[in-house]
C-alpha atoms as a PDB file:
ATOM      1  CA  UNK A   1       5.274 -17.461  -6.602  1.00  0.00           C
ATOM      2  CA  UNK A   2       4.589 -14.927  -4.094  1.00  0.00           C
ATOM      3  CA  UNK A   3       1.157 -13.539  -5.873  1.00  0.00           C
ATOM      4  CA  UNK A   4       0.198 -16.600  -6.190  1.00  0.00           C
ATOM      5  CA  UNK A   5      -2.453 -18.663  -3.842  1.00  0.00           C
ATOM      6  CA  UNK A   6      -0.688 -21.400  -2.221  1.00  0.00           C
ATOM      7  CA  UNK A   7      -1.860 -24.019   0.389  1.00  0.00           C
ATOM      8  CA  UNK A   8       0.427 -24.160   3.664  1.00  0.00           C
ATOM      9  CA  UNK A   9       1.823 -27.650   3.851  1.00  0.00           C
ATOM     10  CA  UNK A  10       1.849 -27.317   7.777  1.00  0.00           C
ATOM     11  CA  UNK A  11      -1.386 -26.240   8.489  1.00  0.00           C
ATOM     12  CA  UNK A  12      -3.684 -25.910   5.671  1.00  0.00           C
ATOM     13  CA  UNK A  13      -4.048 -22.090   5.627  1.00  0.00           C
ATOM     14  CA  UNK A  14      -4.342 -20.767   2.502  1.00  0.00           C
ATOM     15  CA  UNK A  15      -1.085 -18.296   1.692  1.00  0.00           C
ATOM     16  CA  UNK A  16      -0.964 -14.993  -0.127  1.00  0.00           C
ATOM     17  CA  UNK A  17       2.636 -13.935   0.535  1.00  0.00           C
ATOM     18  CA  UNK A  18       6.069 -15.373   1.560  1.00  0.00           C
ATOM     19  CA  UNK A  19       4.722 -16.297   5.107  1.00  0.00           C
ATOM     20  CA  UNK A  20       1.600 -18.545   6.242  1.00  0.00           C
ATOM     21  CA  UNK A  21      -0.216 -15.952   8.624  1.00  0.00           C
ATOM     22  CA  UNK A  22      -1.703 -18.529  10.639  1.00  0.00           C
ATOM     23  CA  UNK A  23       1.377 -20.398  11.732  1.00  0.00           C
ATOM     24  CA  UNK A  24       4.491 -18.631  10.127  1.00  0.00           C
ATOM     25  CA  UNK A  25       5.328 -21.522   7.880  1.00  0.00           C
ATOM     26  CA  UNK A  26       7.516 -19.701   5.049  1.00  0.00           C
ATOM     27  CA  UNK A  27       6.880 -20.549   1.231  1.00  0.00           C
ATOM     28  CA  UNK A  28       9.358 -23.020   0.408  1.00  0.00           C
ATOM     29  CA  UNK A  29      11.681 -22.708  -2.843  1.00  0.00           C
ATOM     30  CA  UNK A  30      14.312 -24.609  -4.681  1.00  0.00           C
ATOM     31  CA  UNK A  31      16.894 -21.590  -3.759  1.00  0.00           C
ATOM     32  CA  UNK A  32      16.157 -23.569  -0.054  1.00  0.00           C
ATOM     33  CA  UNK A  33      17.516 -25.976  -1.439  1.00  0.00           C
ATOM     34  CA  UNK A  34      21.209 -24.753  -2.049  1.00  0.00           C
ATOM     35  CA  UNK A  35      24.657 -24.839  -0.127  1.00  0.00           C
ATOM     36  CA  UNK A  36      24.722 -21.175  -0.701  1.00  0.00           C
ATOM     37  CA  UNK A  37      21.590 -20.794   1.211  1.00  0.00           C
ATOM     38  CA  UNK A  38      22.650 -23.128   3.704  1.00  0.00           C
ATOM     39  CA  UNK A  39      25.579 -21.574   4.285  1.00  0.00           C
ATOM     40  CA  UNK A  40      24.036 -17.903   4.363  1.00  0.00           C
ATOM     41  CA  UNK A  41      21.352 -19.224   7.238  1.00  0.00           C
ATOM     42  CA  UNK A  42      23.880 -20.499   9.014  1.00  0.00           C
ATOM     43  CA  UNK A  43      26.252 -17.535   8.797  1.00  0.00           C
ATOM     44  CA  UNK A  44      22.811 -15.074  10.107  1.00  0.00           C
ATOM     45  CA  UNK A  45      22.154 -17.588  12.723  1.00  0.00           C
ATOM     46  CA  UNK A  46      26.112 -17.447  14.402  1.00  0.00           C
ATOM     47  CA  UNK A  47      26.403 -13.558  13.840  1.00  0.00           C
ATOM     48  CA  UNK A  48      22.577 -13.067  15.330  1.00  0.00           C
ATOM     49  CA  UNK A  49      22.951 -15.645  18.489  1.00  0.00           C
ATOM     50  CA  UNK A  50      26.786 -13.766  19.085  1.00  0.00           C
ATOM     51  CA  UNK A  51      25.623 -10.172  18.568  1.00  0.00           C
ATOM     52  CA  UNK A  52      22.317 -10.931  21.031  1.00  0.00           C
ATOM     53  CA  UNK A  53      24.211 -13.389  23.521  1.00  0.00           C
ATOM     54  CA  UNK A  54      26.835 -10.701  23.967  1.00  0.00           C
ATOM     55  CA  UNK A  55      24.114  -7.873  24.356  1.00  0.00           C
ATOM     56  CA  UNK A  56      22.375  -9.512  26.687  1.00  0.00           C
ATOM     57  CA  UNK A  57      25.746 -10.752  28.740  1.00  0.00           C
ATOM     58  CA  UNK A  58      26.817  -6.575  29.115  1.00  0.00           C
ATOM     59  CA  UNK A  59      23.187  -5.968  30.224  1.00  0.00           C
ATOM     60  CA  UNK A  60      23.391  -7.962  33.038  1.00  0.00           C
ATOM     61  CA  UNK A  61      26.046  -7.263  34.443  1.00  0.00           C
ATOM     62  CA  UNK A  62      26.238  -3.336  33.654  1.00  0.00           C
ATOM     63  CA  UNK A  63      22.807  -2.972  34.679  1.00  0.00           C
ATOM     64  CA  UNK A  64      21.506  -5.360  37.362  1.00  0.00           C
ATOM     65  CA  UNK A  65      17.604  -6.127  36.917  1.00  0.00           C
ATOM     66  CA  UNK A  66      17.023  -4.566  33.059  1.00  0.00           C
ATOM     67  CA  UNK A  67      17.116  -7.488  31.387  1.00  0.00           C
ATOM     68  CA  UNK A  68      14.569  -8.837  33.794  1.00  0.00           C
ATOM     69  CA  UNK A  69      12.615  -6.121  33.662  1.00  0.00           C
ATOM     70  CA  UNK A  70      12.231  -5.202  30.162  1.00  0.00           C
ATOM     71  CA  UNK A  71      11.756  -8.949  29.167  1.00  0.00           C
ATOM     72  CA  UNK A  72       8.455  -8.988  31.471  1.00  0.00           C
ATOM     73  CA  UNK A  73       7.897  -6.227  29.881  1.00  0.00           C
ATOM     74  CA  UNK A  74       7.359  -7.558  26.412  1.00  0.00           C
ATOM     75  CA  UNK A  75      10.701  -6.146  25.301  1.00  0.00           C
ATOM     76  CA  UNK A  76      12.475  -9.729  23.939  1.00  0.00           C
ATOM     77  CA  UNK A  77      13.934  -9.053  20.354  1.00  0.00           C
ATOM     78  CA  UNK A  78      17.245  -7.730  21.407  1.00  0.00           C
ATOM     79  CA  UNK A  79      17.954 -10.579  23.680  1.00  0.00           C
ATOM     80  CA  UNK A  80      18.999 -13.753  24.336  1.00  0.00           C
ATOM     81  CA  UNK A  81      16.595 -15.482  26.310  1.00  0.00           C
ATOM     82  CA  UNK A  82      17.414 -15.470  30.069  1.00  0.00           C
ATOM     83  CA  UNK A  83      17.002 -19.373  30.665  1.00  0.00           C
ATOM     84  CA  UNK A  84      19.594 -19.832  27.188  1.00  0.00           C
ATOM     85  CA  UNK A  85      21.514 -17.739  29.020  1.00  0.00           C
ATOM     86  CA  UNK A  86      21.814 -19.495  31.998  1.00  0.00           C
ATOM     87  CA  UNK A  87      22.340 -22.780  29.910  1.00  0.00           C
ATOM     88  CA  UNK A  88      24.978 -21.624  28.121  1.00  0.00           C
ATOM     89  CA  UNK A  89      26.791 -20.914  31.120  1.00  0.00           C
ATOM     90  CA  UNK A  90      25.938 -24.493  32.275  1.00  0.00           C
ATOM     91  CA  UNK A  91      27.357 -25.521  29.252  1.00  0.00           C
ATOM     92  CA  UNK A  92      30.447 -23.765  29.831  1.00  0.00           C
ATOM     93  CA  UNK A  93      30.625 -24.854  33.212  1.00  0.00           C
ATOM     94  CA  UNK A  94      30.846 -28.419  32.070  1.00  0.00           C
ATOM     95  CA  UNK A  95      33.265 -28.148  29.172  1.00  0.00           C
ATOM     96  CA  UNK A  96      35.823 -26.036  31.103  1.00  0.00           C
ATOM     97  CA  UNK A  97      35.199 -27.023  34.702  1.00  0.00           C
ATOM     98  CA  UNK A  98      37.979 -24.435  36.629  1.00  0.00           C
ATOM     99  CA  UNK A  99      36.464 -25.483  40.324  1.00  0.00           C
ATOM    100  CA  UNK A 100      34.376 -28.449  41.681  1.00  0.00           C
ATOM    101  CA  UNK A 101      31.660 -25.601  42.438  1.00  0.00           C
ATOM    102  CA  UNK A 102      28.575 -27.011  44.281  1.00  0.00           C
ATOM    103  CA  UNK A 103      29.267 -30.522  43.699  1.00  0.00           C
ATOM    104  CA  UNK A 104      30.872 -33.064  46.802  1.00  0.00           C
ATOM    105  CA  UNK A 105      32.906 -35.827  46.787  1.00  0.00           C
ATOM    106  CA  UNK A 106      31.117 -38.937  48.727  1.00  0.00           C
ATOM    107  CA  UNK A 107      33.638 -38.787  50.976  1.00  0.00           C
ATOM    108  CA  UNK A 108      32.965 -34.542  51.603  1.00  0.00           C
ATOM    109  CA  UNK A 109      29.086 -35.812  51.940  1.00  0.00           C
ATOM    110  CA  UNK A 110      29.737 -37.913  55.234  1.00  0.00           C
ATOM    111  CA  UNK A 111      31.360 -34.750  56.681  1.00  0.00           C
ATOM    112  CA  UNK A 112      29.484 -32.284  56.182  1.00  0.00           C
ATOM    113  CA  UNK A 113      28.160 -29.389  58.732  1.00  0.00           C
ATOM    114  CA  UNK A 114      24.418 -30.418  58.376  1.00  0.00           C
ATOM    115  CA  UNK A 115      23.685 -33.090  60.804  1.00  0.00           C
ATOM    116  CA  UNK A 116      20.398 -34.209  58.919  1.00  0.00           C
ATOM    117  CA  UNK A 117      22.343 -34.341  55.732  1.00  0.00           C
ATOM    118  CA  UNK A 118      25.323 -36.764  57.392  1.00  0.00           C
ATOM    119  CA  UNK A 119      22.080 -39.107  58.831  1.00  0.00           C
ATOM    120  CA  UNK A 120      20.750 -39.352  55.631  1.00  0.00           C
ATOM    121  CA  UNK A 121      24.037 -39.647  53.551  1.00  0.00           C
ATOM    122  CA  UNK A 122      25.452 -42.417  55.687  1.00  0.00           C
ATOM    123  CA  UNK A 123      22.186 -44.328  56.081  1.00  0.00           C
ATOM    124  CA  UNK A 124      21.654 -44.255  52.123  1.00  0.00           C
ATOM    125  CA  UNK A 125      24.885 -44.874  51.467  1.00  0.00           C
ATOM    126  CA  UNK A 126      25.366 -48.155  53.884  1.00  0.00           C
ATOM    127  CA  UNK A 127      21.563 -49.593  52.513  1.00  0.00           C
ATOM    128  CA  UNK A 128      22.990 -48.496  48.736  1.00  0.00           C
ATOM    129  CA  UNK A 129      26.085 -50.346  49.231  1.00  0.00           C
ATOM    130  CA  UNK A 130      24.485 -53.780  50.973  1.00  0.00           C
ATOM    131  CA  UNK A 131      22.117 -54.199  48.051  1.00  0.00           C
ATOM    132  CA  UNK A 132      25.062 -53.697  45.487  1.00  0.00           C
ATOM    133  CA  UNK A 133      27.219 -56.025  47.616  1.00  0.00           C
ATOM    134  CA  UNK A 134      30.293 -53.656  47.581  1.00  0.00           C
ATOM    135  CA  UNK A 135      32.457 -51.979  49.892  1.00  0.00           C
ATOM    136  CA  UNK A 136      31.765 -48.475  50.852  1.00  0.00           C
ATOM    137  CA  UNK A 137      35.096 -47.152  49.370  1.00  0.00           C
ATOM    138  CA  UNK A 138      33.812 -48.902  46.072  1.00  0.00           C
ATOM    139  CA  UNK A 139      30.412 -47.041  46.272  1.00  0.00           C
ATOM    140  CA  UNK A 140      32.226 -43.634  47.210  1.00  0.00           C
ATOM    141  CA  UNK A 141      34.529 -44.361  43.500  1.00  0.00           C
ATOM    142  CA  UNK A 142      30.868 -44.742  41.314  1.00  0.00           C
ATOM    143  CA  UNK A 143      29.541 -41.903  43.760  1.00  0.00           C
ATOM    144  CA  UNK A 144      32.354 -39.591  42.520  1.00  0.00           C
ATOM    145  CA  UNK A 145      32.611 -40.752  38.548  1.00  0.00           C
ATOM    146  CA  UNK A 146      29.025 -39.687  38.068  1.00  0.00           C
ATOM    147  CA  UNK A 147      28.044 -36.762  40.288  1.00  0.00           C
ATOM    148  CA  UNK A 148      30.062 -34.387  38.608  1.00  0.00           C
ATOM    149  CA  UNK A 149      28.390 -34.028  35.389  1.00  0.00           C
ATOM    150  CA  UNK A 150      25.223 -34.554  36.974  1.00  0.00           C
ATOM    151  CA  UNK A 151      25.832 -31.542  39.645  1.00  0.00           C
ATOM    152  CA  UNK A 152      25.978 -29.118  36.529  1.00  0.00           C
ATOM    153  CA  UNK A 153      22.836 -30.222  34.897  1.00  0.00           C
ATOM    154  CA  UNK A 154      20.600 -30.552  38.085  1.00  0.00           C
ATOM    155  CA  UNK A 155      21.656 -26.766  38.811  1.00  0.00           C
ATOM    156  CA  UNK A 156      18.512 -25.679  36.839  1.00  0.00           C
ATOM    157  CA  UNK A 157      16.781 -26.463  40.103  1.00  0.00           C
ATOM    158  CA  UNK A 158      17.851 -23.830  41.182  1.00  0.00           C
ATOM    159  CA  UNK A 159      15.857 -21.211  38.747  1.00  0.00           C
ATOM    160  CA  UNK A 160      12.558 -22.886  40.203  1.00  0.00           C
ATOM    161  CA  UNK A 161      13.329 -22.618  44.153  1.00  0.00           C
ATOM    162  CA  UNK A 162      14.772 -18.965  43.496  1.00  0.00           C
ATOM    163  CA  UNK A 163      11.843 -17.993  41.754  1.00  0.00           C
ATOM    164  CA  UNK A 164       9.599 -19.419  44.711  1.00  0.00           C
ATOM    165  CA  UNK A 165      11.733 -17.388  47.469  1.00  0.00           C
ATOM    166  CA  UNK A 166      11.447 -13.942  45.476  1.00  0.00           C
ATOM    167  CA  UNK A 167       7.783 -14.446  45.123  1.00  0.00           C
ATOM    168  CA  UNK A 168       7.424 -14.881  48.794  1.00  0.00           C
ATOM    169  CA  UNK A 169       9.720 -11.524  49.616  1.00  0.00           C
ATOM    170  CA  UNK A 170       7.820  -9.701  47.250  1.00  0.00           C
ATOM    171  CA  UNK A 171       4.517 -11.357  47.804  1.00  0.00           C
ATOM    172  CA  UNK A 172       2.735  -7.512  47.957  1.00  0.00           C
ATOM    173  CA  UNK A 173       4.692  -6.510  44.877  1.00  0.00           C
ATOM    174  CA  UNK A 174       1.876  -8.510  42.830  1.00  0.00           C
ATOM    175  CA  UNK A 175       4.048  -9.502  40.051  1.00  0.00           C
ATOM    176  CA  UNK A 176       3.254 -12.621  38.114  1.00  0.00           C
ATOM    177  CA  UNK A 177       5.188 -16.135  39.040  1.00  0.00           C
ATOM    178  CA  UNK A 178       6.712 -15.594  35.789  1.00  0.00           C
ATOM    179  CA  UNK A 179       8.248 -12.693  36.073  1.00  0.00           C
ATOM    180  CA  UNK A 180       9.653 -14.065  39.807  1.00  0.00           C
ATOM    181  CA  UNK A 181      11.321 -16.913  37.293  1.00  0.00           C
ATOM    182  CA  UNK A 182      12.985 -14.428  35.149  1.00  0.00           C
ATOM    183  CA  UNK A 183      14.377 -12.548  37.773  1.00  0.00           C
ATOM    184  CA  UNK A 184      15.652 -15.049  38.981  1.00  0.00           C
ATOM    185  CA  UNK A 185      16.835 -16.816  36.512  1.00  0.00           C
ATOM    186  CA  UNK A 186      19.222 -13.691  35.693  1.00  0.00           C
ATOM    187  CA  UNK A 187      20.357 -13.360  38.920  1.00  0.00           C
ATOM    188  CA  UNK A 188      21.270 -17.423  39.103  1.00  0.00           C
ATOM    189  CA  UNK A 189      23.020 -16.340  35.435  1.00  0.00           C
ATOM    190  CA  UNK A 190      24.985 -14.068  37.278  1.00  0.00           C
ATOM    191  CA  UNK A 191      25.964 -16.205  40.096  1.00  0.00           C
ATOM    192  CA  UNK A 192      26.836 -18.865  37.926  1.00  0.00           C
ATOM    193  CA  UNK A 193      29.146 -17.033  35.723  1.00  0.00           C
ATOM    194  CA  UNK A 194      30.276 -14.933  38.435  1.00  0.00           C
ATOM    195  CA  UNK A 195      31.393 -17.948  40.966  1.00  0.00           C
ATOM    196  CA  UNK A 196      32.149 -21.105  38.989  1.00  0.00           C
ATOM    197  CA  UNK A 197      33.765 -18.941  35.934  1.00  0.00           C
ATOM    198  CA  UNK A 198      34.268 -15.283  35.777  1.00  0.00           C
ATOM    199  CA  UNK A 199      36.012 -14.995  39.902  1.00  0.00           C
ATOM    200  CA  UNK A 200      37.907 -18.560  39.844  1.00  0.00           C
ATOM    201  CA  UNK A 201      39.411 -17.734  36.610  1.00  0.00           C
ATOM    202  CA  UNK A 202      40.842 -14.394  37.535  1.00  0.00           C
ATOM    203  CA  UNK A 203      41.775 -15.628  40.659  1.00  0.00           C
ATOM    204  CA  UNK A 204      43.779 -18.268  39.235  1.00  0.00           C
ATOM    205  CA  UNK A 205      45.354 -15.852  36.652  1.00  0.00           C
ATOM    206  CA  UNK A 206      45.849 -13.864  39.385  1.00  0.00           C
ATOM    207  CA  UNK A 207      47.679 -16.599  41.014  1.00  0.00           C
ATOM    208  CA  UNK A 208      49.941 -17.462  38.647  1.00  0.00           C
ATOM    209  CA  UNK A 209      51.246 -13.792  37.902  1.00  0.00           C
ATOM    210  CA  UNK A 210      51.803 -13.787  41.713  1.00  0.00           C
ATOM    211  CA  UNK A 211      53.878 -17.105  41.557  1.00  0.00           C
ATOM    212  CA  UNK A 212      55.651 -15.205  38.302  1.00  0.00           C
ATOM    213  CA  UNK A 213      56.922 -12.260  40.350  1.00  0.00           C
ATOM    214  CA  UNK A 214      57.220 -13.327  43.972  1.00  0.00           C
ATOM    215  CA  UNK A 215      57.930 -17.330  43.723  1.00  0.00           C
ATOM    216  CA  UNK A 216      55.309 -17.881  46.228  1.00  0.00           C
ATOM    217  CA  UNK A 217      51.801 -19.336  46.069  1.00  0.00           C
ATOM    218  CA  UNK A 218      48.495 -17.258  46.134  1.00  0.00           C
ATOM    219  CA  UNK A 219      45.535 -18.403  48.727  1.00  0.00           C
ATOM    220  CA  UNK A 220      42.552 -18.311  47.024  1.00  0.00           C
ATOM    221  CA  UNK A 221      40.745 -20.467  49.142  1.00  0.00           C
ATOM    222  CA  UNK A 222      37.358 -19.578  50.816  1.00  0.00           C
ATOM    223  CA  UNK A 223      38.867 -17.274  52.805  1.00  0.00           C
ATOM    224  CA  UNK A 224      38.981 -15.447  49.566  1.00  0.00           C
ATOM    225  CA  UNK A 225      36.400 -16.217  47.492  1.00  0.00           C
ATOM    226  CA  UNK A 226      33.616 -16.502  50.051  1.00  0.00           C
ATOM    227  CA  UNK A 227      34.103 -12.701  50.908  1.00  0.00           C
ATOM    228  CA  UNK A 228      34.507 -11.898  47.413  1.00  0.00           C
ATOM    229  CA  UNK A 229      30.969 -13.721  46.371  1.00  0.00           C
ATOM    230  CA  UNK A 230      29.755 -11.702  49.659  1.00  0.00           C
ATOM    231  CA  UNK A 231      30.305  -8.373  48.274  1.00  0.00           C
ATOM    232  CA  UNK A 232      29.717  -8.649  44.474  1.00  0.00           C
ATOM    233  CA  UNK A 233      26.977 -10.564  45.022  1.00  0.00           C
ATOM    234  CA  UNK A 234      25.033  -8.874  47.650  1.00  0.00           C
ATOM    235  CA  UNK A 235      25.501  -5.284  45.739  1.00  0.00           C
ATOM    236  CA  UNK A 236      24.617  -6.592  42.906  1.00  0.00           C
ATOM    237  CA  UNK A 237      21.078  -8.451  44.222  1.00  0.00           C
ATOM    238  CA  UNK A 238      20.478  -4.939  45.546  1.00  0.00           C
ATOM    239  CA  UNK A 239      20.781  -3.286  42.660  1.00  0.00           C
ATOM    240  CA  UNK A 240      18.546  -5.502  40.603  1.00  0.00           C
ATOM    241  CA  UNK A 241      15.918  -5.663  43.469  1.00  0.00           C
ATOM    242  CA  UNK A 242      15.620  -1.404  43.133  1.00  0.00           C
ATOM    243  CA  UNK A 243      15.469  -1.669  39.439  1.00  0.00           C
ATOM    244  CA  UNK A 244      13.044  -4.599  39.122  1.00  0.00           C
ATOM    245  CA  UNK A 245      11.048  -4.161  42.125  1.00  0.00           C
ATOM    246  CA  UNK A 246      11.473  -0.443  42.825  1.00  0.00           C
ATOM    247  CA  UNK A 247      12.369  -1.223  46.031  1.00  0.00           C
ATOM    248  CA  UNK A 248      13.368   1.802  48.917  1.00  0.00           C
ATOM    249  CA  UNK A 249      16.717   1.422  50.495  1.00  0.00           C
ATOM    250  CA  UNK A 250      15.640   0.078  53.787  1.00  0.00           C
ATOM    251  CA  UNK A 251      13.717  -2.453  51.885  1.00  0.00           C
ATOM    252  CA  UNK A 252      16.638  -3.568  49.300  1.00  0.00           C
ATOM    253  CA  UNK A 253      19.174  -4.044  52.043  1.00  0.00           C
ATOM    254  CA  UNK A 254      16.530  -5.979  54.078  1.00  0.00           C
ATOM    255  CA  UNK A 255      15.599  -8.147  51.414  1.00  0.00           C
ATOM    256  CA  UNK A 256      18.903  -8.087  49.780  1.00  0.00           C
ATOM    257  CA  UNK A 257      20.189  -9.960  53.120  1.00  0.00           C
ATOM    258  CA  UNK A 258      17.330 -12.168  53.518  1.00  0.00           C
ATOM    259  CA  UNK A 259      17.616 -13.507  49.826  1.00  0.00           C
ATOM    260  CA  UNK A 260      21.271 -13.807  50.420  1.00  0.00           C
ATOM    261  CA  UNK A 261      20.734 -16.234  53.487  1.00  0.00           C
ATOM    262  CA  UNK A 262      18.351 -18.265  51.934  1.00  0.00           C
ATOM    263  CA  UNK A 263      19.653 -18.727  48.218  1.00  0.00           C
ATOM    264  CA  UNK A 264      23.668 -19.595  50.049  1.00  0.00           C
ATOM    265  CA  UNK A 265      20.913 -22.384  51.839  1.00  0.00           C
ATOM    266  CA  UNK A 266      18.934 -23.184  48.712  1.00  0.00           C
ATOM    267  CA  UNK A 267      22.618 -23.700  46.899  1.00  0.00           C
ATOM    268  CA  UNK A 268      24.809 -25.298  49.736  1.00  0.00           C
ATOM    269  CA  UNK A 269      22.673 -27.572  51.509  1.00  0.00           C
ATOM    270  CA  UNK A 270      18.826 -28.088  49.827  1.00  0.00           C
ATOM    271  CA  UNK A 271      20.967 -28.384  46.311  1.00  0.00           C
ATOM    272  CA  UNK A 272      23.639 -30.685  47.627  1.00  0.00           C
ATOM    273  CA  UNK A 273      21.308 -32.811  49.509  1.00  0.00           C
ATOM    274  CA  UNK A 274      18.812 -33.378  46.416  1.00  0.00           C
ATOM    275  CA  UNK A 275      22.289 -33.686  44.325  1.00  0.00           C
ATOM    276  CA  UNK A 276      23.049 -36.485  46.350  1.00  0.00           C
ATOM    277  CA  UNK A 277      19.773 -38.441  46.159  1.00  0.00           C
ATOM    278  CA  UNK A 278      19.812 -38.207  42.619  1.00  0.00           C
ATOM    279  CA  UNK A 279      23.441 -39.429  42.039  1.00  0.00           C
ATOM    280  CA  UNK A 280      22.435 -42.171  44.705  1.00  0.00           C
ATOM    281  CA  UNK A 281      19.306 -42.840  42.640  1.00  0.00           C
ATOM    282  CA  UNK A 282      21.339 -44.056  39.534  1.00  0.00           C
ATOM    283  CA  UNK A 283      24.467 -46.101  40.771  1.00  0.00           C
END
């Protein structure tokens, strides 16, 4: 069979081996055809996503900016692509949900610290509820059913705005949009699996080993965890800004801060807001 001329059923080409060499189709076979095959295919394709999902996982966070920088690079077979990544984590996110994360209750909405956000909360919210004809308690219960699941999936917005924001810091750096998008889509990977699963997990472990021994309860609040993001996070942008941008020192800790300030911005107000328009959008 493999000797033997065959005509691709995909696209026509003419094949000479196992493989079409115009679009990859493979030669088709009755051994295709079999459980054992299906069950070998399927074995390869657990054991390959693991062994490359868990490569790419101790990558990132061993060594901030490689992943990054070697994908740009051309370098892809050993890893799991950096947007899976990131949706995997999403995915996690909204199986095993251990905090609220970004995501507000209506209620948390029409008290927030942002005065434009209140103005336009409350003033959506009142028109929202007149042309439903319910009460505004009743809108804040379909408000709070829905936006949870939709919080996780909208936070792939946040791979577009963080690409935008490291293409203005590094504007003379010349790099291609593209590779602004994959650097920050690792460094969202990281802050997602870092804040809403990695940190509220062992804090809550940590928690409950405290109640074990003492009797008491452990504060984990944000008086813990916002000075723990602070300082994981911030060395860690550093670090990936040197290694993907060969940044000095002055530089990194300039544009380390900057990025900080404006992604905790992008996340906890531009996210929340847009967040809320969509929920809004669909009730």
């Amino acid at each position: 069979m493999a000797d033997q001329p065959l005509t691709c059923i995909n696209c026509g080409n003419t094949i000479t081996g196992r493989f079409c060499s115009q679009c990859g189709e493979k030669v088709f076979s009755e051994h295709d055809k079999t459980i054992g095959h299906f069950l070998h295919e399927a074995f390869h394709f657990l054991t390959h996503l693991d062994g490359k999902f868990l490569t790419s996982l101790k990558t990132i966070f061993s060594r901030p900016g490689l992943l990054a920088a070697e994908y740009c690079q051309g370098i892809r077979k050993k890893y799991f692509k950096p947007v899976s990544m990131f949706l995997v984590g999403v995915i996690i996110y909204l199986l095993f949900p251990i905090l609220q994360g970004l995501n507000m209750s209506h209620a948390e909405n029409m008290n927030t610290f942002s005065s434009i956000h209140i103005g336009i909360v409350k003033d959506m919210s009142i028109r929202k509820a007149d042309k439903l004809g319910i009460t505004m308690e009743e809108l804040g219960e379909r408000y709070d059913a829905k936006s949870p699941k939709v919080s996780k999936i909208m936070l792939l917005t946040l791979l577009p705005f963080s690409a935008l924001l490291l293409w203005l810091l590094f504007f003379r750096k010349r790099n291609y949009l593209f590779d602004h998008l994959i650097m920050g889509t690792e460094m969202n990977t990281v802050f997602l699996y870092l804040v809403f699963l990695i940190i509220p997990l062992l804090l809550r472990l940590g928690g409950k080993i405290w109640y074990w021994t003492t009797g008491g309860d452990f504060d984990y609040g944000d008086s813990v965890i916002v000075p723990l993001q602070l300082v994981i996070l911030s060395t860690y942008w550093s670090l990936s800004f040197r290694r993907f941008y060969s940044t000095g020192r002055w530089e990194t800790i300039w544009k380390t801060a900057l990025f900080f300030v404006f992604h905790s911005l992008l996340v906890y107000v531009v996210y929340r807001l847009l967040l809320f328009l969509v929920v809004m959008m669909f009730i």
